[in-house]
Protein backbone atom coordinates (compact mmCIF):
# COMPACT_ATOMS: atom_id res chain seq x y z
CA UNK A 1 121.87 91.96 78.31
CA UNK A 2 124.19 90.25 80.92
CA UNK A 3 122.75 93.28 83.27
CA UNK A 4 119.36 91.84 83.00
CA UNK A 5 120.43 88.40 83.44
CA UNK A 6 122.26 89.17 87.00
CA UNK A 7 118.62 91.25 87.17
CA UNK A 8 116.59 88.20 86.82
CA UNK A 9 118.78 86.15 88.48
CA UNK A 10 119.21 88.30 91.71
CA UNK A 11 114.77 88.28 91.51
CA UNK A 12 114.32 84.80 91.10
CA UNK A 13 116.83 83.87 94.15
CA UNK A 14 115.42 86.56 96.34
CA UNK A 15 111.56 85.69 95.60
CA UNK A 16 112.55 81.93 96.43
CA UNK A 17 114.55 82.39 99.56
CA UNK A 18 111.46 84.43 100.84
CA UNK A 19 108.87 81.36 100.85
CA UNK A 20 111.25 78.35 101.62
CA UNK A 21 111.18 77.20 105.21
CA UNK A 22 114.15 74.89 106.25
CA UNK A 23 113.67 71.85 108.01
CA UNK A 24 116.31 73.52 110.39
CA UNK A 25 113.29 76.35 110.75
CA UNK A 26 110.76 73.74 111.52
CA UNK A 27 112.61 72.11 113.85
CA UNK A 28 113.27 75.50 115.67
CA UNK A 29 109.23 76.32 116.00
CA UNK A 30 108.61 72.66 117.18
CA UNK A 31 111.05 73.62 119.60
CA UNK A 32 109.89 76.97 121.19
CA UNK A 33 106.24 75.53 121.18
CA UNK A 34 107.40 72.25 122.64
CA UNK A 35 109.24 74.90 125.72
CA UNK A 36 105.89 77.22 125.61
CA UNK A 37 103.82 73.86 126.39
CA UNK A 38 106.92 72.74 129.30
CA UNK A 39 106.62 76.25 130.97
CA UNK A 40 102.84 75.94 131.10
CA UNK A 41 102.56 72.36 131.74
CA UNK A 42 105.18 73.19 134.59
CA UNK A 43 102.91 76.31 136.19
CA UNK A 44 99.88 73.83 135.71
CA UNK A 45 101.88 71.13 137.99
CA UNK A 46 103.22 73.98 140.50
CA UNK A 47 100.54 72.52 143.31
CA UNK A 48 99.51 69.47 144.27
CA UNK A 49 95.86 68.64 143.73
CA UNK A 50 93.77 68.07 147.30
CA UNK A 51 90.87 69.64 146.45
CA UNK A 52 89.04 69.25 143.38
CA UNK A 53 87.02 72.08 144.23
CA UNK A 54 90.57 74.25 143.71
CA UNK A 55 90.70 73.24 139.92
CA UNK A 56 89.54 73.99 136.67
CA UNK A 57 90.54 73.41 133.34
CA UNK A 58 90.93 75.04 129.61
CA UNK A 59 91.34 74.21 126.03
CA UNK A 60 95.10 74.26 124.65
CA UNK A 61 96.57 73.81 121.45
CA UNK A 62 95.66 74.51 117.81
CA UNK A 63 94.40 71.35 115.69
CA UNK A 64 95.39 71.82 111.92
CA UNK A 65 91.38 71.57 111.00
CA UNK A 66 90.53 73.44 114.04
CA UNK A 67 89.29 73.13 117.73
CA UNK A 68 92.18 72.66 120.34
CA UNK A 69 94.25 69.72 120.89
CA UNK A 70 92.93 69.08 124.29
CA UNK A 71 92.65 70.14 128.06
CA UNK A 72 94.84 70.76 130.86
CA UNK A 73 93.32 71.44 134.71
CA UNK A 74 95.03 74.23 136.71
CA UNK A 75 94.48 75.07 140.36
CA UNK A 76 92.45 78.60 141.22
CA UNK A 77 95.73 79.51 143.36
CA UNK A 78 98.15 79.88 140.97
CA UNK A 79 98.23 83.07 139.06
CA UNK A 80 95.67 82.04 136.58
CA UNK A 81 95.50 85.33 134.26
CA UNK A 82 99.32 84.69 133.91
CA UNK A 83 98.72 80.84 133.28
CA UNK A 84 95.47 81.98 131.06
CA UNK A 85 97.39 84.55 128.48
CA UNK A 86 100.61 81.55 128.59
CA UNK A 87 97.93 79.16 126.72
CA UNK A 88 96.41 81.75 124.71
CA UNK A 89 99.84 82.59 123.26
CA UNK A 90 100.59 78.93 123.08
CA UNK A 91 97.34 78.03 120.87
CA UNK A 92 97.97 81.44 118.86
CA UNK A 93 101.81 80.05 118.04
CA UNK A 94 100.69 76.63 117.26
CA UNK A 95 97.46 77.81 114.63
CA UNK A 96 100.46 80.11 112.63
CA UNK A 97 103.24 76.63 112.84
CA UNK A 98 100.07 74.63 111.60
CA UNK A 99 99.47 77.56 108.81
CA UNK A 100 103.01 77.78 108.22
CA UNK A 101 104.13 74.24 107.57
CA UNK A 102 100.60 73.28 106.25
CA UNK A 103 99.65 71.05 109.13
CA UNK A 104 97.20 68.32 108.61
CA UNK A 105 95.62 66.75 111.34
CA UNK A 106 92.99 63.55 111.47
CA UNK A 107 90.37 66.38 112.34
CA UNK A 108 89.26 64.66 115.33
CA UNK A 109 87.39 66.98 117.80
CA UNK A 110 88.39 66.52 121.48
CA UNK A 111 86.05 65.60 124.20
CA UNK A 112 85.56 68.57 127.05
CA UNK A 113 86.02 66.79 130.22
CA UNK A 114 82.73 67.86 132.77
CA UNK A 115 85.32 68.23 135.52
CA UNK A 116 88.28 67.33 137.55
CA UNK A 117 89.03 64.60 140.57
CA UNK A 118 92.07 64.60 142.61
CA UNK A 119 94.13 61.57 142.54
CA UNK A 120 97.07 60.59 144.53
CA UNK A 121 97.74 64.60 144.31
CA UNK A 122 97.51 65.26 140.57
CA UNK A 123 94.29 66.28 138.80
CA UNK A 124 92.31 63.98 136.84
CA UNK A 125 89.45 64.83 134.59
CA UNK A 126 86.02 63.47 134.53
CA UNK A 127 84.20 62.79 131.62
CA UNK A 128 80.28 61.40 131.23
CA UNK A 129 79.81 58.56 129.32
């Protein structure tokens, strides 16, 4: 008897320390997809925009109810494969936190811009009205 009580004991604590996640877990995904974004926000900023021409742009992000959470413009001249697969992984990373910590979101869908303008050297999108 007191062997299957350490049994079911040992069961019960190992199912439920499979499926919590910790605030202190949470915090550490915001954190590595708040330095994902950083490191592609930073290659995205790497050149100054002159030429308008030079840019394009590309969904990001992972909205709990789907679609992306919006756009960022990047300049043909930087290694844009690289930059490409960066947001890919980014958006894949954010859908599983969303799935994860059952994300809701206000299931909004984000307006495509219809281009980019250069503006005192950053990029600035375009949108029709």
């Amino acid at each position: 008897m007191r062997t299957t009580f350490f049994l079911l004991i040992t069961l019960l604590i190992g199912f439920t320390s499979c499926e919590k996640n910790t605030d202190d877990d949470r915090a550490q995904d915001e954190l590595e997809l708040r330095n994902m974004f950083d490191e592609i926000t930073d290659l995205a900023n790497s050149v100054p925009c002159t030429d308008s021409n030079d840019w394009e742009f590309i969904p990001y992000g992972s909205k709990a109810c789907g679609g992306p959470q919006g756009y960022i413009a990047y300049s043909k001249s930087i290694d844009v494969d690289k930059f490409k697969d960066m947001v890919e992984d980014y958006s894949q990373a954010e859908e599983e936190f969303n799935i994860k910590y059952k994300i809701v979101s206000d299931c909004s869908v984000v307006q495509a811009p219809n281009g980019v303008i250069c503006k005192d050297g950053k990029p600035e999108f375009i949108y029709d009205n």
